[in-house]
C-alpha atoms as a PDB file:
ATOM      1  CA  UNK A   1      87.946  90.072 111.120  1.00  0.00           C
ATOM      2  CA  UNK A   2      90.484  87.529 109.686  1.00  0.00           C
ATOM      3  CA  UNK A   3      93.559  86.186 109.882  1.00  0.00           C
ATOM      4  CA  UNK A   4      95.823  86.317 107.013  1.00  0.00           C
ATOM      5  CA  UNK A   5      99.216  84.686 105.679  1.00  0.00           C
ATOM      6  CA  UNK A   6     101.983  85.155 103.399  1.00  0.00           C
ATOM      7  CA  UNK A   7     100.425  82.566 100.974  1.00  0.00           C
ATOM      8  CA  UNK A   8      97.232  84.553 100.598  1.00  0.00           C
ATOM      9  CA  UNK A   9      98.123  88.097 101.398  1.00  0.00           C
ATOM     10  CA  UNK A  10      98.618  89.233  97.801  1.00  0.00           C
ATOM     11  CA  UNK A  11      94.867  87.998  97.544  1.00  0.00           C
ATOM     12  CA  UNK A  12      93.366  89.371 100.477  1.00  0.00           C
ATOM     13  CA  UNK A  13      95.519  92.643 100.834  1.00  0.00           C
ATOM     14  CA  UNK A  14      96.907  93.594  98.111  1.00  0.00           C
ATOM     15  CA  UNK A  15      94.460  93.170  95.135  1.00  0.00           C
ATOM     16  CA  UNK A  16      91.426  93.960  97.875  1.00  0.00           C
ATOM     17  CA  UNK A  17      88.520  96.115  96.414  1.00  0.00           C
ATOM     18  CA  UNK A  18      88.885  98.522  99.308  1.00  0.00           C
ATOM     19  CA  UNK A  19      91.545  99.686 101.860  1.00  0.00           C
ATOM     20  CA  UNK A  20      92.791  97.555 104.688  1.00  0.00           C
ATOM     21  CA  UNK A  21      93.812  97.950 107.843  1.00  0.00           C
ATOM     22  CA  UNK A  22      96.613  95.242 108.796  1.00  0.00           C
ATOM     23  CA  UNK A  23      97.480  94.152 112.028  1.00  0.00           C
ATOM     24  CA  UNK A  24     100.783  92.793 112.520  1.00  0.00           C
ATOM     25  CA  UNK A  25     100.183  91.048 115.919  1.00  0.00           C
ATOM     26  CA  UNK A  26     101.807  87.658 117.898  1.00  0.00           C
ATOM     27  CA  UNK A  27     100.345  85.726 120.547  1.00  0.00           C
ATOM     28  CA  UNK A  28     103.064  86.196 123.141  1.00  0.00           C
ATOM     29  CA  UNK A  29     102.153  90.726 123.094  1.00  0.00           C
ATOM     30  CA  UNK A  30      99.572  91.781 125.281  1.00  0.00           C
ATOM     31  CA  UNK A  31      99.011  95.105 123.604  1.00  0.00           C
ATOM     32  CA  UNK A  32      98.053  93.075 120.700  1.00  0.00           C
ATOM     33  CA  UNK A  33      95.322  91.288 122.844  1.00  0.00           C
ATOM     34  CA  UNK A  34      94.155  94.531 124.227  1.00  0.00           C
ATOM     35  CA  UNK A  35      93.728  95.848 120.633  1.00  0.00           C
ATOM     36  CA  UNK A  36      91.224  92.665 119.839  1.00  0.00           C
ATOM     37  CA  UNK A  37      88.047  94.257 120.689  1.00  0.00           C
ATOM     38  CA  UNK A  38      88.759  97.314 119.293  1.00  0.00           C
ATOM     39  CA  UNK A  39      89.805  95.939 115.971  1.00  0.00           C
ATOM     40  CA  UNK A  40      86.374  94.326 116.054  1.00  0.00           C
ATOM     41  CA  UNK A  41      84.483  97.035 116.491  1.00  0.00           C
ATOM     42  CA  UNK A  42      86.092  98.957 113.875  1.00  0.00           C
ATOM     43  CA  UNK A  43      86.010  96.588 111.821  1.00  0.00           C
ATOM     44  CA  UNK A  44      81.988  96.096 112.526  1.00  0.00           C
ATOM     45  CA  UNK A  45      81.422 100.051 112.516  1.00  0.00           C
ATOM     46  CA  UNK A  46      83.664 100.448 108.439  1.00  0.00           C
ATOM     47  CA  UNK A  47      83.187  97.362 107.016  1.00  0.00           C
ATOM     48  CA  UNK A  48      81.792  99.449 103.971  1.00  0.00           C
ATOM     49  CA  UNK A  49      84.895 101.251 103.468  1.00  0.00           C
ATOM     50  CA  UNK A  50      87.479  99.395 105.630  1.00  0.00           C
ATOM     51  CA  UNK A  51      88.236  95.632 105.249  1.00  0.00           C
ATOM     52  CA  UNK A  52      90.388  94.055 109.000  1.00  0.00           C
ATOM     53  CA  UNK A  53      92.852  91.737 108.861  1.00  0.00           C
ATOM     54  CA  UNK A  54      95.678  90.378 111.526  1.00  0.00           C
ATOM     55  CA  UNK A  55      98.579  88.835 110.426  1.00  0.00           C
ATOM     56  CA  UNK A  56     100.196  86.799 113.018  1.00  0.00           C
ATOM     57  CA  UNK A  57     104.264  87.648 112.832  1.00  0.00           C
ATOM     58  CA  UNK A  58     105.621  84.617 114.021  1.00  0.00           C
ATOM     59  CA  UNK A  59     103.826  82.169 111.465  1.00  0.00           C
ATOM     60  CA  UNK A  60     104.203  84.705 108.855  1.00  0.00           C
ATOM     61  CA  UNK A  61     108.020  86.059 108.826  1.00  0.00           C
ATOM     62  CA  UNK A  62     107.630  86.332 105.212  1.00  0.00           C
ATOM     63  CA  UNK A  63     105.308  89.295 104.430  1.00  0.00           C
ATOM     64  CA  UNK A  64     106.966  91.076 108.111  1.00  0.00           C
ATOM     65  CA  UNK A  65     109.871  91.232 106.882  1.00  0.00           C
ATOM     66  CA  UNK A  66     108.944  92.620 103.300  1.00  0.00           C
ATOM     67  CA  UNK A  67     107.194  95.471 105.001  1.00  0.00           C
ATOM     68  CA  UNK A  68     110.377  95.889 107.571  1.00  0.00           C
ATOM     69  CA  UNK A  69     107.653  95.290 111.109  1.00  0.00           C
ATOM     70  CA  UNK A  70     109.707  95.570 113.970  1.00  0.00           C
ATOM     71  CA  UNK A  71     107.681  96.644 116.737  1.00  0.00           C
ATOM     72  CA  UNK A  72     104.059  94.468 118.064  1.00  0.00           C
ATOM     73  CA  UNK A  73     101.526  95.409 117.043  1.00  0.00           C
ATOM     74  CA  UNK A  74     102.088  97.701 114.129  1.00  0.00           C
ATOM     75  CA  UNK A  75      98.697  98.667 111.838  1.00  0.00           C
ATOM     76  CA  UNK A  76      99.272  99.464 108.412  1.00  0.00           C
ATOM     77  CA  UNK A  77      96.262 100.800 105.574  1.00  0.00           C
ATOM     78  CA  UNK A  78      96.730  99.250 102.098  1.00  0.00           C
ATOM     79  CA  UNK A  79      95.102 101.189  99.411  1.00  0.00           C
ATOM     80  CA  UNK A  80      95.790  99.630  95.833  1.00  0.00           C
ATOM     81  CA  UNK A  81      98.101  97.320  96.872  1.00  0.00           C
ATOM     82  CA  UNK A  82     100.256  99.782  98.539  1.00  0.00           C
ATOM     83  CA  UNK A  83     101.030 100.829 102.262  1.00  0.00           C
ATOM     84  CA  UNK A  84      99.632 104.229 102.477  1.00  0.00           C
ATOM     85  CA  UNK A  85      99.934 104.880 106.576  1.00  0.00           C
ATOM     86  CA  UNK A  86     101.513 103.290 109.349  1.00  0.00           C
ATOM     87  CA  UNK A  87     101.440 103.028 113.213  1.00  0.00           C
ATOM     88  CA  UNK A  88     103.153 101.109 116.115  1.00  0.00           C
ATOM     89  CA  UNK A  89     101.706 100.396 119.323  1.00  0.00           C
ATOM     90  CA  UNK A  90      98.082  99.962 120.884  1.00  0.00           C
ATOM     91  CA  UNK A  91      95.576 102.902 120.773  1.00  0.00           C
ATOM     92  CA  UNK A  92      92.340 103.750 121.500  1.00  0.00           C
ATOM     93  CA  UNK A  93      89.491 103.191 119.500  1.00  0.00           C
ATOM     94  CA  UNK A  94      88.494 107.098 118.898  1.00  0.00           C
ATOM     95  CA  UNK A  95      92.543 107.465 117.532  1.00  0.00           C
ATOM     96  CA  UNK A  96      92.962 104.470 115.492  1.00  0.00           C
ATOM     97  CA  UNK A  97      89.644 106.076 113.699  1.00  0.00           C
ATOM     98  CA  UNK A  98      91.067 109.567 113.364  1.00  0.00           C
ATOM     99  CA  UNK A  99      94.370 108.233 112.155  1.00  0.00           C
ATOM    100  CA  UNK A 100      93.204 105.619 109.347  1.00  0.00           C
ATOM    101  CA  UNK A 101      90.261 108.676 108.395  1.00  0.00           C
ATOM    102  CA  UNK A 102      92.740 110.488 106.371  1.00  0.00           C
ATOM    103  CA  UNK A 103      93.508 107.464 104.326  1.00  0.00           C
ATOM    104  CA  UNK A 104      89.776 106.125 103.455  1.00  0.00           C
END
């Protein structure tokens, strides 16, 4: 799983080969800690189909603002460049699954 940036979002996000799941997460939220292992094994588990990346709000006020991110942490799927689902707040691993399925 990787961190990304506002410099090289456009590259890693937006113009990826295959959908990915974005977490906009800060250091100082401890859902966003909790969700660590479970972004991990997701990401281990779809890495065919699902690329994971964490964008970290405070060092990157840029691209959370152009995407309006209020609320830590908030996941959102790009497909082709373009938000296609989003969802605030820490979840299970069995939900996070069942609610990114639909957009794969």
């Amino acid at each position: 799983m990787n961190d990304v940036t506002d410099a090289d979002f456009a590259t890693e996000v937006l113009e990826a080969d295959r959908p990915v799941l974005v977490e906009f997460t800060a250091d100082w939220c401890p859902p966003c800690r909790q969700m660590a292992p479970v972004l991990k094994a997701v990401a281990a588990e779809e890495a065919e189909r699902l690329k994971v990346v964490q964008l970290n709000v405070d060092a990157n006020p840029e691209t959370t603002n152009a995407y309006k991110v209020l609320s830590m942490p908030t996941f959102m799927v790009f497909r082709e460049g373009e938000p296609v689902r989003s969802m605030v707040g820490a979840r299970p691993k069995r939900r996070l699954l069942e609610e990114i399925s639909e957009v794969l």
